[in-house]
C-alpha atoms as a PDB file:
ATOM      1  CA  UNK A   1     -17.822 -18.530  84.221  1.00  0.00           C
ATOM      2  CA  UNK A   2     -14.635 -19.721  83.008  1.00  0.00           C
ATOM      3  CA  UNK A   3     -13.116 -20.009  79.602  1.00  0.00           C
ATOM      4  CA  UNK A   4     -11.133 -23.216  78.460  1.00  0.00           C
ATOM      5  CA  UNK A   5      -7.753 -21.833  76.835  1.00  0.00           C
ATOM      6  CA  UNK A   6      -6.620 -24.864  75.739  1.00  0.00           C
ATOM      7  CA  UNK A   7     -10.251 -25.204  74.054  1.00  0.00           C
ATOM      8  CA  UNK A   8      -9.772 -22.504  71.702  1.00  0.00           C
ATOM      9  CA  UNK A   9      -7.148 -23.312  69.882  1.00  0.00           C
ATOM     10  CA  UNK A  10      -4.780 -21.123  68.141  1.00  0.00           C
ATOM     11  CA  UNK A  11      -5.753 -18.535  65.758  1.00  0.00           C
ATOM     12  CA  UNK A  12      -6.247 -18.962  62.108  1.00  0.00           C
ATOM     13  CA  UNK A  13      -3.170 -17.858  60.445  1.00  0.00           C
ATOM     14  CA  UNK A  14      -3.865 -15.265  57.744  1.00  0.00           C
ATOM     15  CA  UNK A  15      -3.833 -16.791  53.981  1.00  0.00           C
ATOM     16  CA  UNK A  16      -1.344 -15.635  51.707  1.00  0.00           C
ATOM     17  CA  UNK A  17      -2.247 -14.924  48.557  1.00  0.00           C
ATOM     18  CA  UNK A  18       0.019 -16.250  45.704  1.00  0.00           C
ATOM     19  CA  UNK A  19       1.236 -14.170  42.954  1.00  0.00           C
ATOM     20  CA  UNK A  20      -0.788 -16.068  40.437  1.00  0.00           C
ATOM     21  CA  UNK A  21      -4.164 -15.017  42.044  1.00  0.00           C
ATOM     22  CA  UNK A  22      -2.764 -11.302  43.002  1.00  0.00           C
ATOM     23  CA  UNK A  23      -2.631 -10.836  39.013  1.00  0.00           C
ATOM     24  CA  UNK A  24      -5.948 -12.382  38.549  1.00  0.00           C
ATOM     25  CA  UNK A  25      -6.510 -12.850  34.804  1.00  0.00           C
ATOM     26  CA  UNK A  26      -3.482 -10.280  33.725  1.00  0.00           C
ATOM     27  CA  UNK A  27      -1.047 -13.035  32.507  1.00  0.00           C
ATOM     28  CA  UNK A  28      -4.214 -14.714  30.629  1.00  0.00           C
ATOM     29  CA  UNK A  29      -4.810 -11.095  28.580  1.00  0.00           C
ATOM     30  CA  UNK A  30      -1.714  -9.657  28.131  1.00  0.00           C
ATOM     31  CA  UNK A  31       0.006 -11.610  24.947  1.00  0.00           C
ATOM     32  CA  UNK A  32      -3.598  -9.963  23.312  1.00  0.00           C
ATOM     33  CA  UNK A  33      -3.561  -6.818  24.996  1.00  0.00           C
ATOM     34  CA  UNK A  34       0.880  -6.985  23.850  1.00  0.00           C
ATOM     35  CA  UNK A  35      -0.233  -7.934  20.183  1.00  0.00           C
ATOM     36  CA  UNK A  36      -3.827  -5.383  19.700  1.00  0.00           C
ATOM     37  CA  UNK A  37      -0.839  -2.570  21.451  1.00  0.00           C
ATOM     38  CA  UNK A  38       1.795  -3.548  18.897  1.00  0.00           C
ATOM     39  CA  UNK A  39      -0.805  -3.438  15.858  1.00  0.00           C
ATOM     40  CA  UNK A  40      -2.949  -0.855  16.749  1.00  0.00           C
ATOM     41  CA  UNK A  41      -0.931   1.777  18.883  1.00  0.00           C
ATOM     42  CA  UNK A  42       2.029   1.736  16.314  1.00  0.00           C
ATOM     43  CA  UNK A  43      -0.211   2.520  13.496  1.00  0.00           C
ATOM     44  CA  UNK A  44      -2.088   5.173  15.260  1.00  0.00           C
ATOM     45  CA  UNK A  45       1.395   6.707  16.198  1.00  0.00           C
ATOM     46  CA  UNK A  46       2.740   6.642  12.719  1.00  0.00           C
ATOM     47  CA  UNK A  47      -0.550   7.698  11.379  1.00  0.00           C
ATOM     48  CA  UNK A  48      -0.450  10.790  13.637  1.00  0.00           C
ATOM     49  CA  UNK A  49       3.021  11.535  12.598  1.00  0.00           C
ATOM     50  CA  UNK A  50       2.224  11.285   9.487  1.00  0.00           C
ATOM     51  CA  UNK A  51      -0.269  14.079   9.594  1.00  0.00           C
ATOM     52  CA  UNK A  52       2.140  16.469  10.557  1.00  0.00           C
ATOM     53  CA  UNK A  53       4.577  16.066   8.290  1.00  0.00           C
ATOM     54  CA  UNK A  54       4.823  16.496   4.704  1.00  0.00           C
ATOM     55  CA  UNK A  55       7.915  14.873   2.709  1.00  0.00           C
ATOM     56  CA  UNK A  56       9.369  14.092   6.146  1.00  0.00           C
ATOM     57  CA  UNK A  57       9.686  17.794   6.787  1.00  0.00           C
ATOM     58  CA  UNK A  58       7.071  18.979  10.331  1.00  0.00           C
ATOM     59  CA  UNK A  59       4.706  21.063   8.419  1.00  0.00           C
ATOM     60  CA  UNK A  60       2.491  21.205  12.342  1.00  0.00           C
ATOM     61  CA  UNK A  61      -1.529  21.722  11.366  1.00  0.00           C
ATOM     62  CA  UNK A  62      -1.063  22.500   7.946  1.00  0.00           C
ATOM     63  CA  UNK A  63      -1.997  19.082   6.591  1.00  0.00           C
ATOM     64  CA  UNK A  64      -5.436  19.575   8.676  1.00  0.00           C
ATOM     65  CA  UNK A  65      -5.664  23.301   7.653  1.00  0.00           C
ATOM     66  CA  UNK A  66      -5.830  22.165   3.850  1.00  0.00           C
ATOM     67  CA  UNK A  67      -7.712  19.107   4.308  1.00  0.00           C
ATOM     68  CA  UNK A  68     -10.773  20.981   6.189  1.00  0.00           C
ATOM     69  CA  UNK A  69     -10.700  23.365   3.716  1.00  0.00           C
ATOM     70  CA  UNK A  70     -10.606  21.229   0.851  1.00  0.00           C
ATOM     71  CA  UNK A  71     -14.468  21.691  -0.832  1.00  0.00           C
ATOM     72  CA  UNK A  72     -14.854  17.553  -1.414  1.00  0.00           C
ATOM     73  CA  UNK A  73     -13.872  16.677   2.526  1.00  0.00           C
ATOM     74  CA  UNK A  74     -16.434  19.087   3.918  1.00  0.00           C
ATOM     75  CA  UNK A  75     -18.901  17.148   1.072  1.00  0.00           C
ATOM     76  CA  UNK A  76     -17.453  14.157   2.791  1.00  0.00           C
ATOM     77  CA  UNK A  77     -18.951  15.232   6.087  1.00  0.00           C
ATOM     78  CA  UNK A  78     -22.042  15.967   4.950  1.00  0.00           C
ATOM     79  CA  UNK A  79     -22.817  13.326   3.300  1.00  0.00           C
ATOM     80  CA  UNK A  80     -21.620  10.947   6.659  1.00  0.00           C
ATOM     81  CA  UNK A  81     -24.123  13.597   8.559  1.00  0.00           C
ATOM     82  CA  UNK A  82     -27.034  12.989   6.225  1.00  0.00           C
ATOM     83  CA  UNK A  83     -26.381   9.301   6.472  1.00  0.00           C
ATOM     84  CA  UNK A  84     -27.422   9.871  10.419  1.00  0.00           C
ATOM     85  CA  UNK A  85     -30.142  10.169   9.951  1.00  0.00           C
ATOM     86  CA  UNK A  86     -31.165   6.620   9.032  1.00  0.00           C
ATOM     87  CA  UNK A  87     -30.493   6.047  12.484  1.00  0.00           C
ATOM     88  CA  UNK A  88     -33.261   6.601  14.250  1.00  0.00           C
ATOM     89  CA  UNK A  89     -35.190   4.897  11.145  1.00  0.00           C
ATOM     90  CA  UNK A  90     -33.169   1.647  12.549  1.00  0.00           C
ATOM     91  CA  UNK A  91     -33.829   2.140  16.219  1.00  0.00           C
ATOM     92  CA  UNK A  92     -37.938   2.674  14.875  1.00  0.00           C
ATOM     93  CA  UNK A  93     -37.571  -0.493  12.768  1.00  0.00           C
ATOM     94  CA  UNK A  94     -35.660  -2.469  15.002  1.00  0.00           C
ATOM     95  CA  UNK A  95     -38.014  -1.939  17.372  1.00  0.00           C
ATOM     96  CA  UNK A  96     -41.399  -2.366  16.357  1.00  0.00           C
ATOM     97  CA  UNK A  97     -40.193  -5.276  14.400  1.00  0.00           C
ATOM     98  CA  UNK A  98     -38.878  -6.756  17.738  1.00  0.00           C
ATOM     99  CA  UNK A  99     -42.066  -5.841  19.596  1.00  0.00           C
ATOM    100  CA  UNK A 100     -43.880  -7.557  16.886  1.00  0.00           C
ATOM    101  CA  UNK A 101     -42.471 -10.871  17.062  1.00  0.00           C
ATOM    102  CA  UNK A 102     -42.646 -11.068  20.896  1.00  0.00           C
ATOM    103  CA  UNK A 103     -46.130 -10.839  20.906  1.00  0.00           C
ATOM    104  CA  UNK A 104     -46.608 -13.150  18.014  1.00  0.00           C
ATOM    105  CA  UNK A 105     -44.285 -15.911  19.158  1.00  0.00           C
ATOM    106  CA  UNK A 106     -45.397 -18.368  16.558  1.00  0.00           C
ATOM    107  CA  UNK A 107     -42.023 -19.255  14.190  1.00  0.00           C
ATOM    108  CA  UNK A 108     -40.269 -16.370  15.818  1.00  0.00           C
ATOM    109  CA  UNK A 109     -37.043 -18.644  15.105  1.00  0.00           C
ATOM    110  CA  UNK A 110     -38.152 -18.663  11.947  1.00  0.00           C
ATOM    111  CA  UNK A 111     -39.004 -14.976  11.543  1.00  0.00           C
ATOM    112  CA  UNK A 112     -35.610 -14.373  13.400  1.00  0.00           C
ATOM    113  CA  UNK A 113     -33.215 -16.202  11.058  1.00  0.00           C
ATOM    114  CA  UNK A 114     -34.747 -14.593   8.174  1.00  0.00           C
ATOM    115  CA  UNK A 115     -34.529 -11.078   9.253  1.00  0.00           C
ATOM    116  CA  UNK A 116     -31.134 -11.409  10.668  1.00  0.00           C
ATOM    117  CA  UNK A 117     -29.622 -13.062   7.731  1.00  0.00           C
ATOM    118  CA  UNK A 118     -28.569  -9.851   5.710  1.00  0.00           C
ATOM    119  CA  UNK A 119     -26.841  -8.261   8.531  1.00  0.00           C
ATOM    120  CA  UNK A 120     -24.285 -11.768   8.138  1.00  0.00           C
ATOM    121  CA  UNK A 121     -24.180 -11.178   4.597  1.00  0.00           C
ATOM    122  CA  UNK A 122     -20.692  -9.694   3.157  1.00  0.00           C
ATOM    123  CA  UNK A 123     -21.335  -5.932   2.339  1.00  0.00           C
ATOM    124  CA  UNK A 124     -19.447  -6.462  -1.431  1.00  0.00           C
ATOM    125  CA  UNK A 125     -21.859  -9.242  -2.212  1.00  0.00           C
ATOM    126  CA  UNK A 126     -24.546  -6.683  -0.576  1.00  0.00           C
ATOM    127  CA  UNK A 127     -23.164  -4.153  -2.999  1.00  0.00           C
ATOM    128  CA  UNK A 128     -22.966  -6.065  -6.008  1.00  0.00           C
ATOM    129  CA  UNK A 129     -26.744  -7.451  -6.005  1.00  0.00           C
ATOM    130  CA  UNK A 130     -28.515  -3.739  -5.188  1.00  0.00           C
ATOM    131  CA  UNK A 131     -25.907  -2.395  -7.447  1.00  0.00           C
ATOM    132  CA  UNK A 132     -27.667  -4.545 -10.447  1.00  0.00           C
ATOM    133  CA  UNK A 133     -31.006  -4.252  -8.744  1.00  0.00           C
ATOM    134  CA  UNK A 134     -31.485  -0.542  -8.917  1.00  0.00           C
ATOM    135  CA  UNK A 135     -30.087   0.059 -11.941  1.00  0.00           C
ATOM    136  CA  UNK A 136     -32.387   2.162 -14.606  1.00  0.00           C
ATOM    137  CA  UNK A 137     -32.801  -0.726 -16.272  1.00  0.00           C
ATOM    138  CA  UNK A 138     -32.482  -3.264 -13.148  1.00  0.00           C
ATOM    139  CA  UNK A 139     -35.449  -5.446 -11.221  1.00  0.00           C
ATOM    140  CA  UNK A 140     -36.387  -2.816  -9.253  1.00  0.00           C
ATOM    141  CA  UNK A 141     -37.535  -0.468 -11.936  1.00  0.00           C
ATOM    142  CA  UNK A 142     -38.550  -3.599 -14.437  1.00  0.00           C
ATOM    143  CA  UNK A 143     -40.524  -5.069 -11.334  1.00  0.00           C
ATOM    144  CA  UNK A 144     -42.521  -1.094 -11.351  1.00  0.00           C
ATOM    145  CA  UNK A 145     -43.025  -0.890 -15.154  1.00  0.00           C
ATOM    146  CA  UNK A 146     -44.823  -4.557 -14.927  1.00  0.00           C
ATOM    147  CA  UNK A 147     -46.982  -3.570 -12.413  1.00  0.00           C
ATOM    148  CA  UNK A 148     -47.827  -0.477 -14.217  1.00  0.00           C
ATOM    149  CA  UNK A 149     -46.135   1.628 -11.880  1.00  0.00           C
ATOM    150  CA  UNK A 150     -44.075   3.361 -14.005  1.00  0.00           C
ATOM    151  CA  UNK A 151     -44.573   6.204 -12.797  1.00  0.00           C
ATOM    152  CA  UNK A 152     -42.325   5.171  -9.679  1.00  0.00           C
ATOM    153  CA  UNK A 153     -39.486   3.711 -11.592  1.00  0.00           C
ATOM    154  CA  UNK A 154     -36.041   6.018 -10.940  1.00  0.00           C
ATOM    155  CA  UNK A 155     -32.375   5.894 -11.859  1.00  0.00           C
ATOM    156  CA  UNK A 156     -31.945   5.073  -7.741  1.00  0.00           C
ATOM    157  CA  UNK A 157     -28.043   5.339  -8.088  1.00  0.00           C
ATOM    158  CA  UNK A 158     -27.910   7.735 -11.324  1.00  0.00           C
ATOM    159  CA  UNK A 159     -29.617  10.700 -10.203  1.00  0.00           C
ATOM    160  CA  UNK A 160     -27.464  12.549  -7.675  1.00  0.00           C
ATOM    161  CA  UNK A 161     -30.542  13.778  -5.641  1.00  0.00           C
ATOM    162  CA  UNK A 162     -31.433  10.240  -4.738  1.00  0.00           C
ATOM    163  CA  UNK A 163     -28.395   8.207  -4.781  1.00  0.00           C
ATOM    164  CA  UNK A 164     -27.126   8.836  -1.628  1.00  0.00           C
ATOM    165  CA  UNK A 165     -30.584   8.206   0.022  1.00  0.00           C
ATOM    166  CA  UNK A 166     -30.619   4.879  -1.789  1.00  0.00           C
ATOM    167  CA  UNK A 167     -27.580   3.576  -0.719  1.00  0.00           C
ATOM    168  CA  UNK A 168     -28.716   5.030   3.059  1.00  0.00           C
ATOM    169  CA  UNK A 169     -31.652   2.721   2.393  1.00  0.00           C
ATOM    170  CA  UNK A 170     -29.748  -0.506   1.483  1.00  0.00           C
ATOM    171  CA  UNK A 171     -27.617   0.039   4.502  1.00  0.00           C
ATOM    172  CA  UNK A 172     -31.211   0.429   6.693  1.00  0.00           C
ATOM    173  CA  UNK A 173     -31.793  -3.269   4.779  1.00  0.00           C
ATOM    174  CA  UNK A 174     -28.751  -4.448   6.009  1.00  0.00           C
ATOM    175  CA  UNK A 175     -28.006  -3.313   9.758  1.00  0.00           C
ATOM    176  CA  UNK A 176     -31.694  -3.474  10.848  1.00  0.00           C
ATOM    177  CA  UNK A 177     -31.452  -7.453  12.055  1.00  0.00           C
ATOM    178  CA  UNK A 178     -29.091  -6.658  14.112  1.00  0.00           C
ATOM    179  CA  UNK A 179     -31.032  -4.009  16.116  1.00  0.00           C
ATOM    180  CA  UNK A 180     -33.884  -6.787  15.803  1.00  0.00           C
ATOM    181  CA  UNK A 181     -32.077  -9.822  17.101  1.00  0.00           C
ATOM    182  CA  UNK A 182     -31.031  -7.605  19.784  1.00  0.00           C
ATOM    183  CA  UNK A 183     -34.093  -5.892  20.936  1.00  0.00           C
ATOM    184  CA  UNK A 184     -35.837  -9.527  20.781  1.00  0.00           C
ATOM    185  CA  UNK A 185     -33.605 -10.987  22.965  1.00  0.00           C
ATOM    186  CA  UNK A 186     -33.994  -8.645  25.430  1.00  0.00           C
ATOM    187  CA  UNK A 187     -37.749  -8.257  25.425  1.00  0.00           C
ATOM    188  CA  UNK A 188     -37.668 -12.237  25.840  1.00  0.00           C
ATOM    189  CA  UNK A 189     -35.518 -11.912  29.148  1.00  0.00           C
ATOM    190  CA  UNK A 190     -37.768  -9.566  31.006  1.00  0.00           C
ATOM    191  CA  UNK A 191     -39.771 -11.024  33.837  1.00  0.00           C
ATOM    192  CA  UNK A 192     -43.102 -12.223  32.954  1.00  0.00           C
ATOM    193  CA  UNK A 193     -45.234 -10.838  35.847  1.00  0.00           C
ATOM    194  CA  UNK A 194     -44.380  -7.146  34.857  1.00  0.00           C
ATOM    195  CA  UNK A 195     -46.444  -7.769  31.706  1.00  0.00           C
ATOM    196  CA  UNK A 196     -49.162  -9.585  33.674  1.00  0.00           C
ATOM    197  CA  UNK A 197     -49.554  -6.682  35.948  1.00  0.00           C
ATOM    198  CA  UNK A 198     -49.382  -3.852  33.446  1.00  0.00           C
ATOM    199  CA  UNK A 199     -52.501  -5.969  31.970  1.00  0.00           C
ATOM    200  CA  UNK A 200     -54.595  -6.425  34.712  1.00  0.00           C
ATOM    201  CA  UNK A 201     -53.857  -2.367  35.667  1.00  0.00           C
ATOM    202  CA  UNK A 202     -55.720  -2.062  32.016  1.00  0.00           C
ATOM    203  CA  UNK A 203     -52.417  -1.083  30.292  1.00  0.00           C
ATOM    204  CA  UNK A 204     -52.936  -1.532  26.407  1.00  0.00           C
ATOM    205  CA  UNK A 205     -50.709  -2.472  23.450  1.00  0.00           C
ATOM    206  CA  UNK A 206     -48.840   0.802  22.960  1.00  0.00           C
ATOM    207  CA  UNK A 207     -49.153   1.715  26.555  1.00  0.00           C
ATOM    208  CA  UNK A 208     -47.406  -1.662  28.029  1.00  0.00           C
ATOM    209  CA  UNK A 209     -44.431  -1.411  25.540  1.00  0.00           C
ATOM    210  CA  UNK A 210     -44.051   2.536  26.204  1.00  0.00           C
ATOM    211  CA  UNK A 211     -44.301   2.064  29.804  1.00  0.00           C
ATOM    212  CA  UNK A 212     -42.977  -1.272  30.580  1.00  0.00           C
ATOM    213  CA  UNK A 213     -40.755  -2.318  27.817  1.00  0.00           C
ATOM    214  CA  UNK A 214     -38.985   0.486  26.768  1.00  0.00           C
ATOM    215  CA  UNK A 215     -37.910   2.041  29.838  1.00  0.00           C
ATOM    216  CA  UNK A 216     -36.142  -1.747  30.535  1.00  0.00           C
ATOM    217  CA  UNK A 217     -34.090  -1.819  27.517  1.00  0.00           C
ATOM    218  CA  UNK A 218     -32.544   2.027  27.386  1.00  0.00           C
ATOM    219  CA  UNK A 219     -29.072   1.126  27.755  1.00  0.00           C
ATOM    220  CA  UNK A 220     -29.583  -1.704  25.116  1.00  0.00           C
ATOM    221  CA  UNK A 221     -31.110   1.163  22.767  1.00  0.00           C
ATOM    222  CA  UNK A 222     -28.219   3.621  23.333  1.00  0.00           C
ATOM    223  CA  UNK A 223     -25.932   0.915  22.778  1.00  0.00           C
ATOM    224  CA  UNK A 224     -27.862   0.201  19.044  1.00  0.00           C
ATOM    225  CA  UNK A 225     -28.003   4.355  18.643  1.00  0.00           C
ATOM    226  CA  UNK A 226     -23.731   4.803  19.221  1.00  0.00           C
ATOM    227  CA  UNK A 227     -22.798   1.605  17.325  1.00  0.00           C
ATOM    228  CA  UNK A 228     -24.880   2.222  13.977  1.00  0.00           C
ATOM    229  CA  UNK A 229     -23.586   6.017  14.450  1.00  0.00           C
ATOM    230  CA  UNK A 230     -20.333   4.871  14.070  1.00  0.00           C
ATOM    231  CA  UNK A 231     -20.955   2.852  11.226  1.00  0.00           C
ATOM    232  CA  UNK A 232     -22.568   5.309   9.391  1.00  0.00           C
ATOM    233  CA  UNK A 233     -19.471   7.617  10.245  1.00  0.00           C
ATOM    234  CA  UNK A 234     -16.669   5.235   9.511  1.00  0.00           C
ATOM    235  CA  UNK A 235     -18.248   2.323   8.475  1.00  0.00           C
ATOM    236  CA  UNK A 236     -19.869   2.670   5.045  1.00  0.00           C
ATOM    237  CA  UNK A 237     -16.963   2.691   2.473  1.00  0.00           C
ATOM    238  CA  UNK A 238     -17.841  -0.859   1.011  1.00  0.00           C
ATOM    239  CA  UNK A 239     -21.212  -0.065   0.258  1.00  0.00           C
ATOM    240  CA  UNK A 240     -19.867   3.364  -2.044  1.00  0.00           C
ATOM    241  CA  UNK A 241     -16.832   1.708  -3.405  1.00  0.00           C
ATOM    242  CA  UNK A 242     -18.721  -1.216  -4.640  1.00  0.00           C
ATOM    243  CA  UNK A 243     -22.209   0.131  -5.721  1.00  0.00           C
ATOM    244  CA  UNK A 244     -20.379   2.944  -7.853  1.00  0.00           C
ATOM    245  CA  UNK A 245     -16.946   1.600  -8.668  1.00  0.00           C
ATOM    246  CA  UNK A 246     -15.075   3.609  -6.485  1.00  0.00           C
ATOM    247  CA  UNK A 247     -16.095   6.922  -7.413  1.00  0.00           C
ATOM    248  CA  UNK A 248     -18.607   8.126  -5.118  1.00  0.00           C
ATOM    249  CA  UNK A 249     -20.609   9.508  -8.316  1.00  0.00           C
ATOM    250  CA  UNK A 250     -22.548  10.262  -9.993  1.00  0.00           C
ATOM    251  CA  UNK A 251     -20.747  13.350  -9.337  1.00  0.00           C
ATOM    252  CA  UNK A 252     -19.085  13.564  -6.035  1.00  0.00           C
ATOM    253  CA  UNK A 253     -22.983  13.054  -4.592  1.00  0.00           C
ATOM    254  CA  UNK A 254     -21.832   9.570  -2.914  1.00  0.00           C
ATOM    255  CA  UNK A 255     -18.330  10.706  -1.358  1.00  0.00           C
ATOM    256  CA  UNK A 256     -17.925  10.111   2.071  1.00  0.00           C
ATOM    257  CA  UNK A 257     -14.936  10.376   4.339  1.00  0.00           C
ATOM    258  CA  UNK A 258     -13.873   7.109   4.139  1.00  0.00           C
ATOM    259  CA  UNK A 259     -13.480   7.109   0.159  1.00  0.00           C
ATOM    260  CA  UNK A 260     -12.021  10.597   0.161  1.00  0.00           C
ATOM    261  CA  UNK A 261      -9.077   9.462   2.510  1.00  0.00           C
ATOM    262  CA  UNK A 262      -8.771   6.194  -0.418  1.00  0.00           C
ATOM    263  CA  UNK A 263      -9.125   8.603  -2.800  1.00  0.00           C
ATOM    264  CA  UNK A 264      -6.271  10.617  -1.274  1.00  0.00           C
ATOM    265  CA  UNK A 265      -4.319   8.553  -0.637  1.00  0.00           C
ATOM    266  CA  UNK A 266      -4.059   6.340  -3.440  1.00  0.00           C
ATOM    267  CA  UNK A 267      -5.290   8.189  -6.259  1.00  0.00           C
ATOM    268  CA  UNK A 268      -3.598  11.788  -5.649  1.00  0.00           C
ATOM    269  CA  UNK A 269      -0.568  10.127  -3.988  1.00  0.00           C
ATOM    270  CA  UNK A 270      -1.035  12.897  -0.735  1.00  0.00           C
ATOM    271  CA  UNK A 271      -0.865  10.118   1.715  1.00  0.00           C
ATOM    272  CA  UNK A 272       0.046  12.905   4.554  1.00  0.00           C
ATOM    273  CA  UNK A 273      -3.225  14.324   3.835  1.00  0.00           C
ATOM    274  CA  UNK A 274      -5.306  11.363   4.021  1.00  0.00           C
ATOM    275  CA  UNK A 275      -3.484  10.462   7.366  1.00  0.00           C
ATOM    276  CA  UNK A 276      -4.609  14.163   8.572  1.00  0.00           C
ATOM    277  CA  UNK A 277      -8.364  13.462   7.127  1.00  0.00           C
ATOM    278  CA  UNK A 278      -8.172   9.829   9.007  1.00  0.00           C
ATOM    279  CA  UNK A 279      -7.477  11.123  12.196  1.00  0.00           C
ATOM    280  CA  UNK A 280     -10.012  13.355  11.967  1.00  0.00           C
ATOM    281  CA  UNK A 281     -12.355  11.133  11.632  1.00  0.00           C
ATOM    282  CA  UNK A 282     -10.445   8.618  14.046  1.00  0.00           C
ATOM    283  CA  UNK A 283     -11.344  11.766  16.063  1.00  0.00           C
ATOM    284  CA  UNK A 284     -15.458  11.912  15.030  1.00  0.00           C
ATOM    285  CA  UNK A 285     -15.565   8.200  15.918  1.00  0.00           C
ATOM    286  CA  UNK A 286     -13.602   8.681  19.190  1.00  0.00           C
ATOM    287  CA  UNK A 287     -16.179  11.008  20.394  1.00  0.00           C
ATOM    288  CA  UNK A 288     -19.153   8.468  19.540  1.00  0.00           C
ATOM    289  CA  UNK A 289     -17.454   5.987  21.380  1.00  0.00           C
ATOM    290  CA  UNK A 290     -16.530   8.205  24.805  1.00  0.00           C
ATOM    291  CA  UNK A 291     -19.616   9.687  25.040  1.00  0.00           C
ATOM    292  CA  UNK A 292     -21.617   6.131  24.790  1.00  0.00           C
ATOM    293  CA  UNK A 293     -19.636   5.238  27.906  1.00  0.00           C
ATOM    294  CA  UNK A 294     -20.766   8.385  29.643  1.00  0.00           C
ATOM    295  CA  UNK A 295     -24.020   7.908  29.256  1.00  0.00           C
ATOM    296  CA  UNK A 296     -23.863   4.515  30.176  1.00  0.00           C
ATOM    297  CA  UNK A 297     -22.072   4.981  33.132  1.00  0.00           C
ATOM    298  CA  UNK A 298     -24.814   7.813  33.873  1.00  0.00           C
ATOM    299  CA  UNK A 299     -27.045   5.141  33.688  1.00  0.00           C
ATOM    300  CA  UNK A 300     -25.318   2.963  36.357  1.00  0.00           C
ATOM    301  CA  UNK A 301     -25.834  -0.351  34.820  1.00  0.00           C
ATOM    302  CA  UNK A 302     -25.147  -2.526  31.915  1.00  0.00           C
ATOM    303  CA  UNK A 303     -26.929  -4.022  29.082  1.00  0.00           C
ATOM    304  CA  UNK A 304     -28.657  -6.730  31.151  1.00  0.00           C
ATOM    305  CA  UNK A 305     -29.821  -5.100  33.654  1.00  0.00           C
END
């Protein structure tokens, strides 16, 4: 058997790629990428200069040296640690809240609006409402005393024991719609026929979400865990400033790192040792971030899967 030649024809010439397509989306990004570099990178530079330096004289880890063992920072830190633990209170909320409006589905728009609506709302405006609300004399305690539950009525941001808790508390208010929002959507993406078997294997209520639900929407969870970490690290400096005036009182029971590097900074006038206390805690947030990625890369998939 025989093979036309003149059949074949010649053979397909490779295709050149252009430059335009060998950059892909590069030319798109990069004014961004040139402008977030410019804003960002410069002030992280002079920031860390800054921190070694006192009255532009290298002073090396001194500024760090006094600033860790400066009494009110290591408060600082505590009180940022203690604030962790409303964490897992938001993952708990979040979630059962979620769970509970998937399997209701009647005015879960509704529902969803409502409970995501303080999470839009501007933290001072936040601040400024529960700072009148729990006052000793506010709605909160007025509400109580009508009920004749007096008994329960507090000075929520006066008494140093509980302030800190309360304003832990109004941040829970806040930040849990987002968890919920998020968790919902999820939940309403996953394929229907999982559910439908785990029901006719006999799963129940608790078992079906444990088993089935749960286990679908780790990475989502981890993601909720690392992001409301870092805002309880280096996010909560509205909510102090405004709900007691900038002074993290009564006392120093409120302080956190954010308002001691303010405080620092622009009340003592030691800006090089609020530059070493911010990138410390540059530093705390830094690690939050880097080890999400790990354990989402550990995980081998993304949000949506």
């Amino acid at each position: 058997m025989t093979t036309d030649v003149a059949s074949v024809g010649p053979a397909p010439r490779p295709v050149r790629r252009g430059l335009a397509h060998r950059l892909g989306p590069l030319p798109w990004v990069a004014p961004a990428a040139l402008a977030i570099l410019f804003v960002f990178a410069y002030s992280m530079f002079e920031l860390a200069r800054q921190s070694f330096q006192y009255e532009d004289a290298w002073v090396g880890f001194e500024n760090f040296s006094l600033v860790l063992s400066d009494p009110l920072f290591r408060t600082a830190i505590w009180h940022n640690t203690l604030l962790l633990l409303a964490v897992p209170v938001l993952v708990l909320l979040a979630l059962l809240v979620a769970v509970m409006l998937f399997e209701t589905r009647r005015g879960i728009v509704a529902y969803r609006a409502i409970l995501f609506l303080p999470y839009i709302l501007p933290i001072p405006v936040i601040g400024v409402v529960f700072g009148q609300l729990l006052q000793l004399n506010g709605a909160l305690n007025g509400t109580l005393d009508g009920l004749g539950l007096g008994s329960l009525t507090h000075d929520w941001l006066g008494n140093p024991q509980l302030a800190l808790w309360t304003m832990g508390g109004v941040i829970v208010w806040k930040e849990v719609g987002f968890g919920i929002v998020l968790f919902l959507a999820r939940m309403m993406s996953l394929p229907e026929d999982v559910y439908e078997s785990a029901k006719l294997d006999g799963a129940g209520f608790f078992r079906m979400h444990w088993h089935v639900t749960i286990p679908q929407m780790r990475p989502l969870v981890i993601f909720y865990v690392i992001s409301e970490a870092i805002v309880m690290v280096s996010w909560v400096f509205n909510y102090v400033f405004v709900m007691t005036n900038g002074q993290g009182g009564p006392g120093t029971s409120t302080v956190v790192t954010e308002l001691y590097i303010y405080r620092t900074a622009f009340q003592d006038q030691a800006p090089e040792l609020a530059s070493a206390a911010a990138v410390l805690l540059f530093l705390s947030t830094l690690v939050l971030i880097v080890g999400f990625f790990r354990v989402q890369r550990a995980d081998g998939g993304t949000f949506g899967d």
